[in-house]
Protein backbone atom coordinates (compact mmCIF):
# COMPACT_ATOMS: atom_id res chain seq x y z
CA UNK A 1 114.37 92.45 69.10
CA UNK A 2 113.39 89.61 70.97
CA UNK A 3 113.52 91.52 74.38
CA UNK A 4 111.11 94.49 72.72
CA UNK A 5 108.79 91.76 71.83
CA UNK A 6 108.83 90.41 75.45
CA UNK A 7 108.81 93.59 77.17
CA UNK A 8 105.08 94.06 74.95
CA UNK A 9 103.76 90.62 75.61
CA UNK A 10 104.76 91.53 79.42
CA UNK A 11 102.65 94.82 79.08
CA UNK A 12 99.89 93.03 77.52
CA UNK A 13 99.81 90.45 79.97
CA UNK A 14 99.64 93.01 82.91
CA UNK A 15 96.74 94.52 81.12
CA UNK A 16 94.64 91.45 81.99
CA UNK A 17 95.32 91.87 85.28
CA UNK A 18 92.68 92.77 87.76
CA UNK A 19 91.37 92.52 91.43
CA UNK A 20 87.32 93.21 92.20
CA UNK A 21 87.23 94.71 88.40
CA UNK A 22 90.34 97.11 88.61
CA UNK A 23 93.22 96.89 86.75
CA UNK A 24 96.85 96.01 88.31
CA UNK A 25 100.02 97.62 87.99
CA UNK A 26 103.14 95.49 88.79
CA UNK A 27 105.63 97.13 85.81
CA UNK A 28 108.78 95.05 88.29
CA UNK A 29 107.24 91.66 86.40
CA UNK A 30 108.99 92.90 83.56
CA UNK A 31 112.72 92.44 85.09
CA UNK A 32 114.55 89.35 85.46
CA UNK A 33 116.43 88.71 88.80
CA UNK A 34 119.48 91.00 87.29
CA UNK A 35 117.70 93.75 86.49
CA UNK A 36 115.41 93.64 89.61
CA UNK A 37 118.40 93.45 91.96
CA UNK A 38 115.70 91.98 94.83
CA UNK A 39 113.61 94.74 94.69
CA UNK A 40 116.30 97.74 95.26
CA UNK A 41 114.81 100.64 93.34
CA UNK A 42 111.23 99.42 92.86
CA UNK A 43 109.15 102.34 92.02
CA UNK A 44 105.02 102.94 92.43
CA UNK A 45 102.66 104.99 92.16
CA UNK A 46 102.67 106.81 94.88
CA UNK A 47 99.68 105.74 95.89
CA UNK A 48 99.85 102.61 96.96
CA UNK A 49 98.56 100.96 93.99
CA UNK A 50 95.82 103.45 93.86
CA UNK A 51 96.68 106.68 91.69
CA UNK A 52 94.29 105.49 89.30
CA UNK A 53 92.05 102.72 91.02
CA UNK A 54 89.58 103.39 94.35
CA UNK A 55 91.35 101.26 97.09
CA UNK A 56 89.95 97.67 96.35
CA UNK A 57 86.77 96.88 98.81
CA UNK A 58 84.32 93.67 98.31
CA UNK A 59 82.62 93.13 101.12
CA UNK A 60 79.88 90.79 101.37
CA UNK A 61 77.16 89.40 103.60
CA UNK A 62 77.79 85.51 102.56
CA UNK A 63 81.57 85.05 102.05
CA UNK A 64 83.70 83.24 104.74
CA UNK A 65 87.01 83.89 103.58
CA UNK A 66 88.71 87.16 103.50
CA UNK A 67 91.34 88.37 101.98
CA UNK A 68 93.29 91.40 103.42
CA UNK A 69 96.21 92.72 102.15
CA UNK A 70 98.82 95.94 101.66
CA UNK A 71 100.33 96.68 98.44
CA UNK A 72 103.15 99.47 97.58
CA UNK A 73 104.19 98.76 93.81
CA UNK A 74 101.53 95.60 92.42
CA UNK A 75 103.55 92.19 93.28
CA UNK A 76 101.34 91.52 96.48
CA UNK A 77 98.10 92.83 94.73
CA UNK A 78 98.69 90.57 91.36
CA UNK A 79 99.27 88.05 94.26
CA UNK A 80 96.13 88.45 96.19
CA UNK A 81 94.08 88.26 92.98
CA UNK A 82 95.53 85.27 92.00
CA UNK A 83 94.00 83.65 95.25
CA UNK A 84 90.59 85.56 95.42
CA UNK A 85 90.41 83.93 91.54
CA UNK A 86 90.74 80.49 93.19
CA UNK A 87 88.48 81.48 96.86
CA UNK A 88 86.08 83.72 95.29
CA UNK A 89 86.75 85.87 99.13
CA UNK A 90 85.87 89.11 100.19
CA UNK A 91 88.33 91.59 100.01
CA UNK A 92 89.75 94.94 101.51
CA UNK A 93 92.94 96.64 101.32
CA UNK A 94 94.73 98.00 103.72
CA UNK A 95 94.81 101.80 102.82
CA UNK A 96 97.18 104.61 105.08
CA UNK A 97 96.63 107.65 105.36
CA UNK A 98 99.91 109.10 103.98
CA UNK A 99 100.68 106.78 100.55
CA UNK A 100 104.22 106.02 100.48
CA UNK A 101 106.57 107.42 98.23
CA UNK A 102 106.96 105.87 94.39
CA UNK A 103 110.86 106.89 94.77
CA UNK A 104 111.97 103.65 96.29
CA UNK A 105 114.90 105.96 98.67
CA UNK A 106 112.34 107.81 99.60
CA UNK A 107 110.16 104.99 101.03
CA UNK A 108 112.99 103.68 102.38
CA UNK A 109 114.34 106.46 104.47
CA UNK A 110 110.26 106.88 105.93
CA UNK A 111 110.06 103.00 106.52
CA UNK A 112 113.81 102.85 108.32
CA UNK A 113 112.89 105.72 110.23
CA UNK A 114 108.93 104.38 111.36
CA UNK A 115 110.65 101.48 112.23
CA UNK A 116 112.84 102.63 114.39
CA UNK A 117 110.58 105.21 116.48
CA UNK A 118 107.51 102.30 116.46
CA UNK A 119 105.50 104.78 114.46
CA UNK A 120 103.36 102.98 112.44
CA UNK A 121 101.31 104.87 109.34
CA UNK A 122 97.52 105.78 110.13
CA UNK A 123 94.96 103.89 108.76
CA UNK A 124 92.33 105.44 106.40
CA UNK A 125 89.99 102.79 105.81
CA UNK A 126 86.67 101.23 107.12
CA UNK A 127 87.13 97.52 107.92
CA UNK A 128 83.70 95.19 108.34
CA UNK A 129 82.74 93.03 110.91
CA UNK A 130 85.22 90.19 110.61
CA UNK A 131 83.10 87.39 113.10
CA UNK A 132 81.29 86.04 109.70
CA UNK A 133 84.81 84.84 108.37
CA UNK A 134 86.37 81.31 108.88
CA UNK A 135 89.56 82.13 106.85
CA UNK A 136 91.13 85.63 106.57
CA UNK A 137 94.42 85.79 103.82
CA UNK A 138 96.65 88.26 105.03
CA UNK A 139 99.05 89.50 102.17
CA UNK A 140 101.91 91.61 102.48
CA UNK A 141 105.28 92.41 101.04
CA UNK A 142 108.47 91.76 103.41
CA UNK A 143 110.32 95.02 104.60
CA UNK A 144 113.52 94.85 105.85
CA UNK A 145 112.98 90.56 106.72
CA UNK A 146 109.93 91.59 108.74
CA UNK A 147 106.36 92.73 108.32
CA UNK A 148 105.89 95.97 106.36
CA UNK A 149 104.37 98.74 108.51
CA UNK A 150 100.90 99.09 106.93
CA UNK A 151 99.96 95.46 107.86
CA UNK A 152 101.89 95.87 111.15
CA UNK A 153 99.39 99.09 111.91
CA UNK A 154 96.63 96.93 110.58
CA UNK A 155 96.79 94.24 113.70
CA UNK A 156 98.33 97.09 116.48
CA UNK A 157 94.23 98.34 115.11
CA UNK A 158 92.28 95.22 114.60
CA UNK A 159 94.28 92.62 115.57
CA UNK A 160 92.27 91.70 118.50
CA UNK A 161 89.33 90.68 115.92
CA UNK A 162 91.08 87.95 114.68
CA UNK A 163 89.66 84.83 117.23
CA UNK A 164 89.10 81.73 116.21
CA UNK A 165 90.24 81.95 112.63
CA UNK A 166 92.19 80.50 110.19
CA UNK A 167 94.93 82.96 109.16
CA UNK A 168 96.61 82.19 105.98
CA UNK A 169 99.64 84.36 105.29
CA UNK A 170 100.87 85.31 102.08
CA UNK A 171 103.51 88.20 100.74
CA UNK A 172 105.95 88.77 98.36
CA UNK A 173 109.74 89.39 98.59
CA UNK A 174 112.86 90.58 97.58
CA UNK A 175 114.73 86.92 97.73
CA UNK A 176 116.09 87.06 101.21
CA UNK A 177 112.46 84.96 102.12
CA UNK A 178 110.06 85.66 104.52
CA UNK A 179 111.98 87.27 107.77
CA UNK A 180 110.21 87.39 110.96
CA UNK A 181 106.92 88.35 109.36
CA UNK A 182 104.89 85.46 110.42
CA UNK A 183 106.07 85.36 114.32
CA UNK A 184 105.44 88.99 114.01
CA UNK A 185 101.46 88.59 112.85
CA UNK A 186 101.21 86.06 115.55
CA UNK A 187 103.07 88.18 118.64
CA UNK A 188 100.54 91.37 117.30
CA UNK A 189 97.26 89.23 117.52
CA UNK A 190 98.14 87.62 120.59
CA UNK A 191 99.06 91.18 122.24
CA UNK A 192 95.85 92.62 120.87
CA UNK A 193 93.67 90.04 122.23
CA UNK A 194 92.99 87.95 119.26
CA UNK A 195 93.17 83.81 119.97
CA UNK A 196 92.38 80.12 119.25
CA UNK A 197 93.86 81.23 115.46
CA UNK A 198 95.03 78.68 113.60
CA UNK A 199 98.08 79.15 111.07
CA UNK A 200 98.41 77.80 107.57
CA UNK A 201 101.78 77.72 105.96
CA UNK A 202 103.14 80.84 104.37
CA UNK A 203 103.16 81.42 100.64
CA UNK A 204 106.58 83.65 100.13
CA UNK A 205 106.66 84.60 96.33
CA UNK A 206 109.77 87.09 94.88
CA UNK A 207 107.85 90.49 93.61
CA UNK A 208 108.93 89.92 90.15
CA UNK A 209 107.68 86.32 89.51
CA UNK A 210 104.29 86.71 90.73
CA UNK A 211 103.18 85.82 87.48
CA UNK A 212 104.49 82.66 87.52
CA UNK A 213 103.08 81.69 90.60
CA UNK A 214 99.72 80.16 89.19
CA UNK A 215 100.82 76.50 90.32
CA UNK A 216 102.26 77.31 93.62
CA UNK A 217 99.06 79.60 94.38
CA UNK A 218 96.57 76.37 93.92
CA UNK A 219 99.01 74.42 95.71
CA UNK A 220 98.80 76.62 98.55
CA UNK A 221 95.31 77.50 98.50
CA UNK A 222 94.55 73.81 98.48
CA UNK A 223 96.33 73.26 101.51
CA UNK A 224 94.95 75.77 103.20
CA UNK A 225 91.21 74.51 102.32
CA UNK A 226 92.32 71.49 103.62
CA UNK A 227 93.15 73.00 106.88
CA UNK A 228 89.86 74.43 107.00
CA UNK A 229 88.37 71.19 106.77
């Protein structure tokens, strides 16, 4: 009984969710660490976190803080809003052109194998000019204890944009921590001609505790003012 009655609260909960007006979907918040297994067999939507929401765009002429950020099942989305609450940033996500899969295997096979062959997904999105930002958030989750392949295709496209910032990585994982993920966003800017960037301090969250992260989100976001200043 007690388990029915948190598995509603938990769906309640999620209903408050939202980013730029549009509800999230993050249904893995519901499993403890058993159940989740780090991840293995997450499902989506199939869309990316956009079967039923346009892909989330605020884009202003005033804001100096951006956050951009890929999402596949909700964690890193719930994650991201959690910040723009607290930075009141633009925001854009990272859309490709070809969703990936809401069978986890399915997604797994298609990441394994893009990683492998260096085949990163096309893009499908319009990204601003990114000179009027101090600060750009970029949130991802952790594939395989490296960068997941949307984000990587992100900075192989725009990477060389990011001068003279302050980059502020976030993501969300499957317990195993944050790989590689942060040399990797470094190495990509630097090949792509981005430089002068300076680097905050990762926030690593696991996908199903995001929303319990409230304290360790101002925490973080405190610091990384701080660094800005």
């Amino acid at each position: 009984m007690n388990f029915n009655n948190d598995s509603v609260s938990n769906k309640n909960q999620q209903a408050n969710y939202k980013i730029a007006g549009q509800s999230i979907s993050a249904p893995q918040l519901s499993k403890n660490d058993r159940e989740w297994q780090n991840g293995y067999g997450t499902r989506s939507d199939g869309q990316d976190t956009n079967s039923q929401n346009k892909p989330t765009r605020k884009i202003t002429k005033t804001a100096k803080s951006l956050i951009i950020y890929f999402s596949r099942s909700g964690s890193t989305e719930l994650l991201a809003s959690k910040i723009a609450n607290q930075t009141n940033p633009d925001i854009l996500e990272i859309v490709v052109k070809d969703p990936y899969a809401g069978n986890y295997q399915k997604t797994l096979s298609r990441a394994n194998s893009e990683r492998e062959n260096q085949d990163y997904p096309e893009l499908n999105m319009q990204v601003p000019d990114l000179k009027q930002y101090d600060t750009i958030y970029l949130g991802y989750p952790i594939w395989a204890m490296t960068l997941s392949h949307p984000m990587t295709a992100f900075l192989k496209t725009y990477g060389g944009r990011l001068t003279d910032k302050i980059i502020a990585p976030f993501m969300t994982e499957g317990g195993y921590g944050q790989g590689d993920s942060v040399q990797r966003v470094r190495e990509i800017i630097r090949e792509q001609g981005g430089e002068r960037d300076t680097f905050t301090k990762a926030l690593v969250v696991d996908g199903n505790k995001v929303d319990q992260a409230d304290k360790r989100v101002t925490q973080w976001v405190s610091q990384v003012h701080a660094d800005n200043n």
